[in-house]
C-alpha atoms as a PDB file:
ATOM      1  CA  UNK A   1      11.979 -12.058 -16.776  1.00  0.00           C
ATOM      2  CA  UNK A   2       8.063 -12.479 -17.374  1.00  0.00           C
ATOM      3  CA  UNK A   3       6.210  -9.823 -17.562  1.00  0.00           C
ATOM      4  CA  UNK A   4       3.364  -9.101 -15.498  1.00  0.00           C
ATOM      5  CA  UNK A   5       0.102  -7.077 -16.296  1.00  0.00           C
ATOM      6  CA  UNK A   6      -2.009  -5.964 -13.633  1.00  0.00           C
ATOM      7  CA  UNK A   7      -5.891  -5.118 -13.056  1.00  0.00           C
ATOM      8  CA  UNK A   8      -6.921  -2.406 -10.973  1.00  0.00           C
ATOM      9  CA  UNK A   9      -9.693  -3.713  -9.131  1.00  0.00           C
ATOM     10  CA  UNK A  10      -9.887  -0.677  -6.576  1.00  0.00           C
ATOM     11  CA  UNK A  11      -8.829   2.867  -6.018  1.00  0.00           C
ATOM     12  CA  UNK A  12      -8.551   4.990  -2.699  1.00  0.00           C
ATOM     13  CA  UNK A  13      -7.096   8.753  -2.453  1.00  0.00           C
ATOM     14  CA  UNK A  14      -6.905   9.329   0.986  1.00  0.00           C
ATOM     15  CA  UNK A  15      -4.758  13.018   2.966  1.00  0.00           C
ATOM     16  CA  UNK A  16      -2.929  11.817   5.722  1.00  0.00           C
ATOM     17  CA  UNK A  17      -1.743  14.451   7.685  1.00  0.00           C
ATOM     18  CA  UNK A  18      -1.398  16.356   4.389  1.00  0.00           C
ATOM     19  CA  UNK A  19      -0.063  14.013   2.255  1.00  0.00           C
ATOM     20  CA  UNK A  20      -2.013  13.029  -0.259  1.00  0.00           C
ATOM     21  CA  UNK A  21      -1.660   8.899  -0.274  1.00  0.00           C
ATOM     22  CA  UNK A  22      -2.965   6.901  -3.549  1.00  0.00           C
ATOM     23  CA  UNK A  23      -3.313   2.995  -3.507  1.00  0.00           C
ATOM     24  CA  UNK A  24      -4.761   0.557  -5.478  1.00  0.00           C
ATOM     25  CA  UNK A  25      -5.841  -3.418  -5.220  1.00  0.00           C
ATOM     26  CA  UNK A  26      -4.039  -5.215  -8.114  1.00  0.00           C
ATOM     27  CA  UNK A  27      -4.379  -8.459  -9.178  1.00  0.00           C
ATOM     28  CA  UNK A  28      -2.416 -10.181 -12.407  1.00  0.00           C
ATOM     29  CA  UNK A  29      -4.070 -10.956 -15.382  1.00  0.00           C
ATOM     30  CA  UNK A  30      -3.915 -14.243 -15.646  1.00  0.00           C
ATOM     31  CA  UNK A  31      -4.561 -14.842 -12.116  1.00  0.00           C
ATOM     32  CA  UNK A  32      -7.782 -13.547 -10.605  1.00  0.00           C
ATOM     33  CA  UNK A  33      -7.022 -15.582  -6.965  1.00  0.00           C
ATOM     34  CA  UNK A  34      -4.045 -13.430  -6.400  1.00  0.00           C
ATOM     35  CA  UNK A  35      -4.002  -9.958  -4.939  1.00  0.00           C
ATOM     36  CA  UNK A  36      -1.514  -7.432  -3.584  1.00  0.00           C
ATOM     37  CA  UNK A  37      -1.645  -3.545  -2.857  1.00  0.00           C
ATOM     38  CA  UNK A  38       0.157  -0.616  -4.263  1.00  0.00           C
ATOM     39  CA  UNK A  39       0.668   2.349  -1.753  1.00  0.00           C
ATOM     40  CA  UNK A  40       2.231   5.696  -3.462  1.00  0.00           C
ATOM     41  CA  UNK A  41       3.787   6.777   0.031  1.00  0.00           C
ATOM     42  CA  UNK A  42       5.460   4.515   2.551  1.00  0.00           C
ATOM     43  CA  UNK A  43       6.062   5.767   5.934  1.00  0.00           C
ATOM     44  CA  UNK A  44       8.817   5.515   8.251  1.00  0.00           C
ATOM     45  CA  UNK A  45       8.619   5.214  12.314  1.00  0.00           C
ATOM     46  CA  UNK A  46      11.281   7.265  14.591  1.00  0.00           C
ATOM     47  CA  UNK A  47      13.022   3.983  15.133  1.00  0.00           C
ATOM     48  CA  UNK A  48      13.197   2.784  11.580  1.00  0.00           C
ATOM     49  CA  UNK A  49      16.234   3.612   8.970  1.00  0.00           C
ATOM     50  CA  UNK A  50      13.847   2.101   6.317  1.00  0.00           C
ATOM     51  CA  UNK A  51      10.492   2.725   5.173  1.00  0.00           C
ATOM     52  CA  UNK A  52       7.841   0.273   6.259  1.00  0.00           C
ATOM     53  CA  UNK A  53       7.034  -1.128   2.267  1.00  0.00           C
ATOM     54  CA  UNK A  54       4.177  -3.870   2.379  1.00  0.00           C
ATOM     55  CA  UNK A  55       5.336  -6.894  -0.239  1.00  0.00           C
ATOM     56  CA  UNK A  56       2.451  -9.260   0.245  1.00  0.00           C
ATOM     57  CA  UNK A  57       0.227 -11.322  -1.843  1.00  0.00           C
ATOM     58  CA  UNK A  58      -2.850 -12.852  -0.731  1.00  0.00           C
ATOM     59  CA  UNK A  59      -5.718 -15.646  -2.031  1.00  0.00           C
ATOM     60  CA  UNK A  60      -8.569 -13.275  -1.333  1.00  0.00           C
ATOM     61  CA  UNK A  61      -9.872  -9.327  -2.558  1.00  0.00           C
ATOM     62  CA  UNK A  62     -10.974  -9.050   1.079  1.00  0.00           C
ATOM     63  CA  UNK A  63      -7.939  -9.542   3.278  1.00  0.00           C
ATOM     64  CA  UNK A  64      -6.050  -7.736   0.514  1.00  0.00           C
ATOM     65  CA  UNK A  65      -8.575  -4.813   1.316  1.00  0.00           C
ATOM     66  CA  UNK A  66      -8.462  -5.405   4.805  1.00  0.00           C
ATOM     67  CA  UNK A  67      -4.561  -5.223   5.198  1.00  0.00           C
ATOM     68  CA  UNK A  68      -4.510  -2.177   2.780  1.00  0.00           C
ATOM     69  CA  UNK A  69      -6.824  -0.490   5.136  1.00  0.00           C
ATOM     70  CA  UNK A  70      -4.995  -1.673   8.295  1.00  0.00           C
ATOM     71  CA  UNK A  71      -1.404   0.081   6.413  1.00  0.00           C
ATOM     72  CA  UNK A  72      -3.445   3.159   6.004  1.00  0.00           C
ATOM     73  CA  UNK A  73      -4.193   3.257   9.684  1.00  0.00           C
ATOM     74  CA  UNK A  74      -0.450   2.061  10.745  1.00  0.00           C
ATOM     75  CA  UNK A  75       0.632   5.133   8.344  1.00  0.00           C
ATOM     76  CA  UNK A  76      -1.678   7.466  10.314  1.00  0.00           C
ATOM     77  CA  UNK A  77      -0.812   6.420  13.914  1.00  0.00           C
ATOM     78  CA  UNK A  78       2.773   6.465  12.791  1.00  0.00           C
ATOM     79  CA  UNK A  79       2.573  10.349  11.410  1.00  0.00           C
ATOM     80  CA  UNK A  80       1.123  11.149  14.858  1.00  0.00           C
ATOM     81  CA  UNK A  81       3.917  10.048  16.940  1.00  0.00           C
ATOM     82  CA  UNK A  82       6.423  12.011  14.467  1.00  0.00           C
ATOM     83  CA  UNK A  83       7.121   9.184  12.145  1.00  0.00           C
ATOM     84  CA  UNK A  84       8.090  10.212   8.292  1.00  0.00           C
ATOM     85  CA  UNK A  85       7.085  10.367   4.977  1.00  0.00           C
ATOM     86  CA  UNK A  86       9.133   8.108   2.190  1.00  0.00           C
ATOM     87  CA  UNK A  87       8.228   7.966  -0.984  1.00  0.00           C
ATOM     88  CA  UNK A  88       6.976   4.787  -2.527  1.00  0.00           C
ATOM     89  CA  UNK A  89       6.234   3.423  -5.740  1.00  0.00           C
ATOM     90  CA  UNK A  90       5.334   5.800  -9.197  1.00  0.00           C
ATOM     91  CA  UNK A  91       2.197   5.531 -10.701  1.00  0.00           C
END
């Protein structure tokens, strides 16, 4: 298995609903036209046994930024109509 390192190209803290939520843009070392996210809490809806974990890549900073943002707004709206926290990855 190769080993991957990372660059942290951004960093948000945001609270939702008391919970304080960390994630990061990331994109590898030795390729700067790849990015993902990193979210330290996933969230779960009422009808969901699992927890809604984003696994995506994507060819540009700013629809990895833009579909970060969007999850941070899905994890808010879900929290309000009595969704759940799950915890995501350690960092």
């Amino acid at each position: 298995m190769a080993i991957v390192i990372y660059t942290v190209l951004k960093e948000f803290f945001v609270e939702i609903h008391g919970h304080a939520v960390k994630a990061r843009i990331l994109s590898p070392v030795h390729d700067a036209n790849t990015f993902t996210f990193q979210i330290s809490l996933f969230f779960k809806s009422k009808s969901a046994a699992d927890a809604n974990e984003p696994a995506s890549t994507f060819t540009s900073y700013a629809t990895a930024e833009r579909h970060l943002l969007s999850y941070l707004e899905d994890f808010q709206n879900t929290l309000d109509l009595g969704g759940e926290v799950a915890q995501g990855s350690n960092f």
